[in-house]
PDB file of N, CA and C in Angstrom:
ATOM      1  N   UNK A   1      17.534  18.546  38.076  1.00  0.00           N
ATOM      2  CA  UNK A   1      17.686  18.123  36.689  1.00  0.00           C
ATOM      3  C   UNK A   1      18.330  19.254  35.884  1.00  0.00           C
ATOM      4  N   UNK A   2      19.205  18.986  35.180  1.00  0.00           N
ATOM      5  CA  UNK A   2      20.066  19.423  34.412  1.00  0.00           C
ATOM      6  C   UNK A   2      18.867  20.510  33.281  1.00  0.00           C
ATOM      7  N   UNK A   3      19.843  21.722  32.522  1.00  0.00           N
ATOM      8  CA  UNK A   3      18.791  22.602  32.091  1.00  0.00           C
ATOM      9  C   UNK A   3      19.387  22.479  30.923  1.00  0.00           C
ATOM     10  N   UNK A   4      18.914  22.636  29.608  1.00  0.00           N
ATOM     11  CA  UNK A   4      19.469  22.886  28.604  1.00  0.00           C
ATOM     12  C   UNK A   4      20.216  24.080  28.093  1.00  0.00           C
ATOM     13  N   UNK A   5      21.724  24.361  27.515  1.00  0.00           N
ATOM     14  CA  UNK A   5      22.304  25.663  27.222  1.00  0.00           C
ATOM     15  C   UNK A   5      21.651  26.368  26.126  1.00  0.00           C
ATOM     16  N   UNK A   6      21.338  25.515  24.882  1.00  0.00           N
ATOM     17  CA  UNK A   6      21.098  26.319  23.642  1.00  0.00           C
ATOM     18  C   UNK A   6      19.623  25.530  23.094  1.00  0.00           C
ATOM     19  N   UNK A   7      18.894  26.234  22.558  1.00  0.00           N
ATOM     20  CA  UNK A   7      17.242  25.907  21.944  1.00  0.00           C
ATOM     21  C   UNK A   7      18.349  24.864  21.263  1.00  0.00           C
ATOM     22  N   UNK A   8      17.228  23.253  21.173  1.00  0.00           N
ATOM     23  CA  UNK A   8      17.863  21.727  19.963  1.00  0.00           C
ATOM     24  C   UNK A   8      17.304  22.480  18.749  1.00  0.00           C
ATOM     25  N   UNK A   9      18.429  22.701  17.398  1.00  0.00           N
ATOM     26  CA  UNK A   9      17.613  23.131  16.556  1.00  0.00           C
ATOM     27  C   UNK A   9      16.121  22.538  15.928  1.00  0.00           C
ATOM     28  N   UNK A  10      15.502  23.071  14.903  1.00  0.00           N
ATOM     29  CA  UNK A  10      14.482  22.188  14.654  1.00  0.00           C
ATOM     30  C   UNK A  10      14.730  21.469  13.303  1.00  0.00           C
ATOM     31  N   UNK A  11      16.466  21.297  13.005  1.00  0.00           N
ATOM     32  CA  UNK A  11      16.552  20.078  12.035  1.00  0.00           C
ATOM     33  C   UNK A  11      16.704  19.186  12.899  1.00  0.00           C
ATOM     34  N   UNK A  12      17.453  19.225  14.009  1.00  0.00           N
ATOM     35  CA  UNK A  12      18.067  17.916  14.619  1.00  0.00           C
ATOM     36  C   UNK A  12      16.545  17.343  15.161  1.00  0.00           C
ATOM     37  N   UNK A  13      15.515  18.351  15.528  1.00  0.00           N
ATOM     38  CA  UNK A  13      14.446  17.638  16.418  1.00  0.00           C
ATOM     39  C   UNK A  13      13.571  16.572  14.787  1.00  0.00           C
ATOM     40  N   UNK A  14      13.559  17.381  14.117  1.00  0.00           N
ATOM     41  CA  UNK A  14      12.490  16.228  12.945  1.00  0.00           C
ATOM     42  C   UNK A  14      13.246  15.563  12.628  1.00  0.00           C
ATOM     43  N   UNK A  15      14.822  15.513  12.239  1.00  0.00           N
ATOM     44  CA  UNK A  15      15.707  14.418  12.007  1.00  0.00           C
ATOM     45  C   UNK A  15      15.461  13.081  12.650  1.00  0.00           C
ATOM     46  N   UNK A  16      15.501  13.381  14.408  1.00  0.00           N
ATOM     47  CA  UNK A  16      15.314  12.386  15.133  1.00  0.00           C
ATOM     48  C   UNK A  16      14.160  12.021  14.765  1.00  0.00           C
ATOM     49  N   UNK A  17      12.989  12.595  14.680  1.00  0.00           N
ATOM     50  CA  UNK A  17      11.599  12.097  14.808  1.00  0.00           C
ATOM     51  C   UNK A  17      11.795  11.417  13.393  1.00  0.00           C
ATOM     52  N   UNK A  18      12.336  12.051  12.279  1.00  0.00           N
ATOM     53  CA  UNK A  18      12.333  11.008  10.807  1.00  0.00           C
ATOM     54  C   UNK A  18      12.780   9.710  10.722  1.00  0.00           C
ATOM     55  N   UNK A  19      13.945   9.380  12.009  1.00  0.00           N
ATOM     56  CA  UNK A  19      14.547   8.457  11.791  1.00  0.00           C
ATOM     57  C   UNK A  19      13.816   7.190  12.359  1.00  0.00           C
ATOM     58  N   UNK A  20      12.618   7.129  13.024  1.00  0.00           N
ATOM     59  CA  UNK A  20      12.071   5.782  13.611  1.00  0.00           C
ATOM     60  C   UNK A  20      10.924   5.981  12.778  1.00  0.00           C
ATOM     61  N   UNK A  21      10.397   6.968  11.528  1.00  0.00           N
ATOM     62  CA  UNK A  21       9.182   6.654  11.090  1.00  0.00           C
ATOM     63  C   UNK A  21       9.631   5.826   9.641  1.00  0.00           C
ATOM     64  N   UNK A  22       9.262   4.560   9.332  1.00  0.00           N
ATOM     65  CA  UNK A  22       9.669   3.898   8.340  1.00  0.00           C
ATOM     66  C   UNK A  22       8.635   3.183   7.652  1.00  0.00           C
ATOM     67  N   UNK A  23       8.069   3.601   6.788  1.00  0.00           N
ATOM     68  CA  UNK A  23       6.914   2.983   5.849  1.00  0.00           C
ATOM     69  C   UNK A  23       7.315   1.356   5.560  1.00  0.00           C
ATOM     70  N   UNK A  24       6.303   0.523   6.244  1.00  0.00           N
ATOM     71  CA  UNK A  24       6.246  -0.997   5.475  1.00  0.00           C
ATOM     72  C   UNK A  24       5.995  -1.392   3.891  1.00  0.00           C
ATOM     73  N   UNK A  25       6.481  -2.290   3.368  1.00  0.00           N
ATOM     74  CA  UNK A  25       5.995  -2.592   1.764  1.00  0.00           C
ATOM     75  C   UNK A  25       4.703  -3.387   2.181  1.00  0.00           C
ATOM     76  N   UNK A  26       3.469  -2.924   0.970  1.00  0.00           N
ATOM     77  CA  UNK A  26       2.877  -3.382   0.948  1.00  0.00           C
ATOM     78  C   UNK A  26       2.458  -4.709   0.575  1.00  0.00           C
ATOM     79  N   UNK A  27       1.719  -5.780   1.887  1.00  0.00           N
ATOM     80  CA  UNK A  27       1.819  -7.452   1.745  1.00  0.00           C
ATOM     81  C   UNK A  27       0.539  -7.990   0.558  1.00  0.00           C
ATOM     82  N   UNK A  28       1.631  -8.839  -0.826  1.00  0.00           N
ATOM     83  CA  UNK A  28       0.487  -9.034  -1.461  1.00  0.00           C
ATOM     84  C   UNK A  28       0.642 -10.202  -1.680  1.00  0.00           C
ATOM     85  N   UNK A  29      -0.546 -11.328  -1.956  1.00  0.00           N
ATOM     86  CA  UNK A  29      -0.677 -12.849  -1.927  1.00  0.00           C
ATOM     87  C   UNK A  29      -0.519 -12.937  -3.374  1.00  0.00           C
ATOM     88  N   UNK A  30      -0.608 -14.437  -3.470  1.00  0.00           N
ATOM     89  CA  UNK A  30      -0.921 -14.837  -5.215  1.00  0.00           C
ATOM     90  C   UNK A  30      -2.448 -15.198  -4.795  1.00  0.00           C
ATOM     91  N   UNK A  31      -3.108 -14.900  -5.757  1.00  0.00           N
ATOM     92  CA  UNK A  31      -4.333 -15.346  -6.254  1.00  0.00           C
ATOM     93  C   UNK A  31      -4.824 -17.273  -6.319  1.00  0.00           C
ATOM     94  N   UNK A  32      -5.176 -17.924  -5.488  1.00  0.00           N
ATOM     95  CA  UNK A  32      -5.470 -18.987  -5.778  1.00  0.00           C
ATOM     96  C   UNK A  32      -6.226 -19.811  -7.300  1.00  0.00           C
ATOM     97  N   UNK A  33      -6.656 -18.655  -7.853  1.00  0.00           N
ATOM     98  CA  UNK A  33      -7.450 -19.325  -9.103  1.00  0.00           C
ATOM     99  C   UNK A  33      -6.482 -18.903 -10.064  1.00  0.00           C
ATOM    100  N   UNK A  34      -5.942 -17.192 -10.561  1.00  0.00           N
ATOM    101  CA  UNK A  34      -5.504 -16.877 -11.640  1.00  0.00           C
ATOM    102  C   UNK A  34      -3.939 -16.751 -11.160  1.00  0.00           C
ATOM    103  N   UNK A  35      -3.204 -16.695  -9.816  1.00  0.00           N
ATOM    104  CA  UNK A  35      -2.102 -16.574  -9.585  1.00  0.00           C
ATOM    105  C   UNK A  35      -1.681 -15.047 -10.288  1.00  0.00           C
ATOM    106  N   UNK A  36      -2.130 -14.127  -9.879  1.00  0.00           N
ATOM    107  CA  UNK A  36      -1.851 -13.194 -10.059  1.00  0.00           C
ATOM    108  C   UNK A  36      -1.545 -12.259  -8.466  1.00  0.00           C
ATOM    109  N   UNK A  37      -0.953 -11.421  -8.138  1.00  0.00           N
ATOM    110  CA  UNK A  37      -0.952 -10.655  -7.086  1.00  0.00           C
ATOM    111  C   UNK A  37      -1.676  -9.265  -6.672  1.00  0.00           C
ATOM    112  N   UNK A  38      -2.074 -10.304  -5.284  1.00  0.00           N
ATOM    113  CA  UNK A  38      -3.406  -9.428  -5.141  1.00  0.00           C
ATOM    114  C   UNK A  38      -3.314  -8.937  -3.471  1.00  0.00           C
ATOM    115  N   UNK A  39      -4.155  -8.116  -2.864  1.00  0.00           N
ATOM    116  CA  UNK A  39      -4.245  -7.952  -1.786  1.00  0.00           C
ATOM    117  C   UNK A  39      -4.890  -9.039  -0.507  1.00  0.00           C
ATOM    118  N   UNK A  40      -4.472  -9.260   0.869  1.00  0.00           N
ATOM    119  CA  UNK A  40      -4.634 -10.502   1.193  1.00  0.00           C
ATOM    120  C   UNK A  40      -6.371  -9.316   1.551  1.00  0.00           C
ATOM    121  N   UNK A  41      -7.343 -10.689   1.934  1.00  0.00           N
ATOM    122  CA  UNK A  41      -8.987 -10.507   2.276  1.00  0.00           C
ATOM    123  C   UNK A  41      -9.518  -9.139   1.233  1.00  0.00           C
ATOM    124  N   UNK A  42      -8.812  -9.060  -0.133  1.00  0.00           N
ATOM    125  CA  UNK A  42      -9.649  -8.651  -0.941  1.00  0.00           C
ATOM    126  C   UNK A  42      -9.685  -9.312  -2.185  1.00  0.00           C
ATOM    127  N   UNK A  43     -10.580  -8.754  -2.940  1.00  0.00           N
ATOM    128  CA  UNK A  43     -11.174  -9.323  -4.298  1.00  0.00           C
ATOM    129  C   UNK A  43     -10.032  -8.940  -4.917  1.00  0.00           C
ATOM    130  N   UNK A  44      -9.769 -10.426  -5.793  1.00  0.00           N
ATOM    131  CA  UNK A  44      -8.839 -10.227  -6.806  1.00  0.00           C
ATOM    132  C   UNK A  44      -9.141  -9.263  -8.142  1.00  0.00           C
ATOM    133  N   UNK A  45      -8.399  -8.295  -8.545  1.00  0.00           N
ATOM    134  CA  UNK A  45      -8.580  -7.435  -9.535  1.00  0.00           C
ATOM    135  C   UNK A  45      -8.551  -8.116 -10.629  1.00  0.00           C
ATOM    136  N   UNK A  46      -7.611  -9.294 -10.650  1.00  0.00           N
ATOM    137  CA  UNK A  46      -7.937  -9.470 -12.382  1.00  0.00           C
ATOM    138  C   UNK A  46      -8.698 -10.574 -12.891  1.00  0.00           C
ATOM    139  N   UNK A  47      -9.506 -11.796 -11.492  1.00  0.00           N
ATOM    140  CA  UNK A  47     -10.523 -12.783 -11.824  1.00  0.00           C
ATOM    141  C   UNK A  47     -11.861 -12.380 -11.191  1.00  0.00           C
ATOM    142  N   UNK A  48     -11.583 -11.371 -10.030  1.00  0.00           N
ATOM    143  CA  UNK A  48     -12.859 -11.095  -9.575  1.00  0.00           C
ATOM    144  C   UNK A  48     -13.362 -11.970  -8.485  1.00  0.00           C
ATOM    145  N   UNK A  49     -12.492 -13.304  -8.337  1.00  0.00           N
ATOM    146  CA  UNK A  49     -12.953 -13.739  -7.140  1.00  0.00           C
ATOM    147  C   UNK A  49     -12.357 -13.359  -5.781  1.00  0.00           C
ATOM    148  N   UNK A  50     -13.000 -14.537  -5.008  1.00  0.00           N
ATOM    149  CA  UNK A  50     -12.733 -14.306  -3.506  1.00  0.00           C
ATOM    150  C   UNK A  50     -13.341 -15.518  -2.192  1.00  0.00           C
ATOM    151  N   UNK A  51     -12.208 -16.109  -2.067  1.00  0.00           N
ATOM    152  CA  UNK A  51     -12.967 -17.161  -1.094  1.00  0.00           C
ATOM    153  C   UNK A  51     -13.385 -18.099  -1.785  1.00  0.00           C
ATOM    154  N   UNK A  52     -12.157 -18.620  -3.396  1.00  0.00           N
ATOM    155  CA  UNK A  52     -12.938 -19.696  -3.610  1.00  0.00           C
ATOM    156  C   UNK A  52     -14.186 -19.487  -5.259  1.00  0.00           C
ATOM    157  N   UNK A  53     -14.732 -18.421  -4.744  1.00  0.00           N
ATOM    158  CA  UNK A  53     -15.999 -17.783  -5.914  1.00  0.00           C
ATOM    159  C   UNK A  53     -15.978 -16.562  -6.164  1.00  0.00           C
ATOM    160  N   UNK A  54     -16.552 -16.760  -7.467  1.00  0.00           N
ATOM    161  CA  UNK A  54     -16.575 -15.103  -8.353  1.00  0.00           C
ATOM    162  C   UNK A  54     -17.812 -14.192  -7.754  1.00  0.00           C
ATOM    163  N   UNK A  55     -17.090 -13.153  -7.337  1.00  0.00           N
ATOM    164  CA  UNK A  55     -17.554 -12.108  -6.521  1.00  0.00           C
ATOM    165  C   UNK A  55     -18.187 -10.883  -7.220  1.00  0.00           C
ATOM    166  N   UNK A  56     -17.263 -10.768  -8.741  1.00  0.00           N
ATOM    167  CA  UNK A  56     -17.299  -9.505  -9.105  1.00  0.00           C
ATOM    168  C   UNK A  56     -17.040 -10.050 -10.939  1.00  0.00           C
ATOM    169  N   UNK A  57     -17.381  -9.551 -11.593  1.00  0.00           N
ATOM    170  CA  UNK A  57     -16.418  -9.078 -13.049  1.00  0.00           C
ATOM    171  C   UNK A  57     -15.722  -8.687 -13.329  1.00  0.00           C
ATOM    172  N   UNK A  58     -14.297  -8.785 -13.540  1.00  0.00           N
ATOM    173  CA  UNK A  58     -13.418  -8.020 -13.592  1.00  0.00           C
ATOM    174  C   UNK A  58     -13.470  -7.230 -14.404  1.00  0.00           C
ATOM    175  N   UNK A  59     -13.049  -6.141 -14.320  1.00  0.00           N
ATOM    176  CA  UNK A  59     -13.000  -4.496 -14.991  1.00  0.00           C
ATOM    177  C   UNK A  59     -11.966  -5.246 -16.124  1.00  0.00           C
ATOM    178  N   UNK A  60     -12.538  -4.665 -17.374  1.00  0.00           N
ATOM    179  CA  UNK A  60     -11.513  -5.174 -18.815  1.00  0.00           C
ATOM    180  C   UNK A  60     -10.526  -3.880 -18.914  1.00  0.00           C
ATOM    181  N   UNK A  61      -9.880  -3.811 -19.693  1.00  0.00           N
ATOM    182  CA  UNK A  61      -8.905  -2.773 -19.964  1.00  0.00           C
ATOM    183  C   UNK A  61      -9.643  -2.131 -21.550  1.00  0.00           C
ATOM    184  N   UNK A  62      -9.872  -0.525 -20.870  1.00  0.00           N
ATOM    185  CA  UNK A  62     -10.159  -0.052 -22.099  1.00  0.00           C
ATOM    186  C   UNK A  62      -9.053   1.263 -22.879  1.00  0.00           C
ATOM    187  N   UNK A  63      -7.929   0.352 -23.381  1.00  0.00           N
ATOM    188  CA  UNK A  63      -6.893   1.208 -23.932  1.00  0.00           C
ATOM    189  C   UNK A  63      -7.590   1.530 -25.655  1.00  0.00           C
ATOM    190  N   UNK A  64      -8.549   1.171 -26.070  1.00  0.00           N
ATOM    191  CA  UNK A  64      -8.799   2.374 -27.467  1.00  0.00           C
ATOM    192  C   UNK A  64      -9.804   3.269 -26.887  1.00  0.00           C
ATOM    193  N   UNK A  65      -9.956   3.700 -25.510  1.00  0.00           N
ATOM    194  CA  UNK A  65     -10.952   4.578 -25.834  1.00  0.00           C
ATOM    195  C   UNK A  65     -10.222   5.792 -25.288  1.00  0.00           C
ATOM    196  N   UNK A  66     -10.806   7.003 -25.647  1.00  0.00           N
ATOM    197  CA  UNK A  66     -10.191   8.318 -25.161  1.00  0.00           C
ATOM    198  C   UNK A  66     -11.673   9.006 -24.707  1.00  0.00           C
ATOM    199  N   UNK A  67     -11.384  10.049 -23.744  1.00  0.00           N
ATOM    200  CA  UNK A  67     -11.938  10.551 -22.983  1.00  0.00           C
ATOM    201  C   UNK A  67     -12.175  12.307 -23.371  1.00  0.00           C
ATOM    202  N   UNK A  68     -12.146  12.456 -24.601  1.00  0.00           N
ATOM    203  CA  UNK A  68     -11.636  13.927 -25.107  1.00  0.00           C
ATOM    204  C   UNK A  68     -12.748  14.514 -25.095  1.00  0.00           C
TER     205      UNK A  68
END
């Protein structure tokens, strides 16, 4: 078997290795009750259900409050 002449630098070696690693987009459903987009087999963030029934309360939005 053939020997190599010169060390592969170590751009070309992570180059190669960069080029087959490719992040998927993350898969999100609509919501059956509020039609909003949500994650599939979790609780919807903005009705709180799941499977049909309310699981949870949804967290309200608290934009007047500050944290100072």
């Amino acid at each position: 078997m053939a020997n190599p002449k010169w060390k592969t630098p170590r751009s070309k070696t992570r180059s190669r290795r960069a080029a087959n690693w490719k992040l998927s987009p993350v898969t999100s459903i609509e919501c059956p009750q509020c039609h909003s987009a949500k994650l599939p087999h979790f609780v919807c963030p903005a009705c709180g259900t799941y499977d049909g029934r309310a699981v949870v309360t949804p967290k309200e939005d608290h934009a007047g409050h500050s944290h100072g």
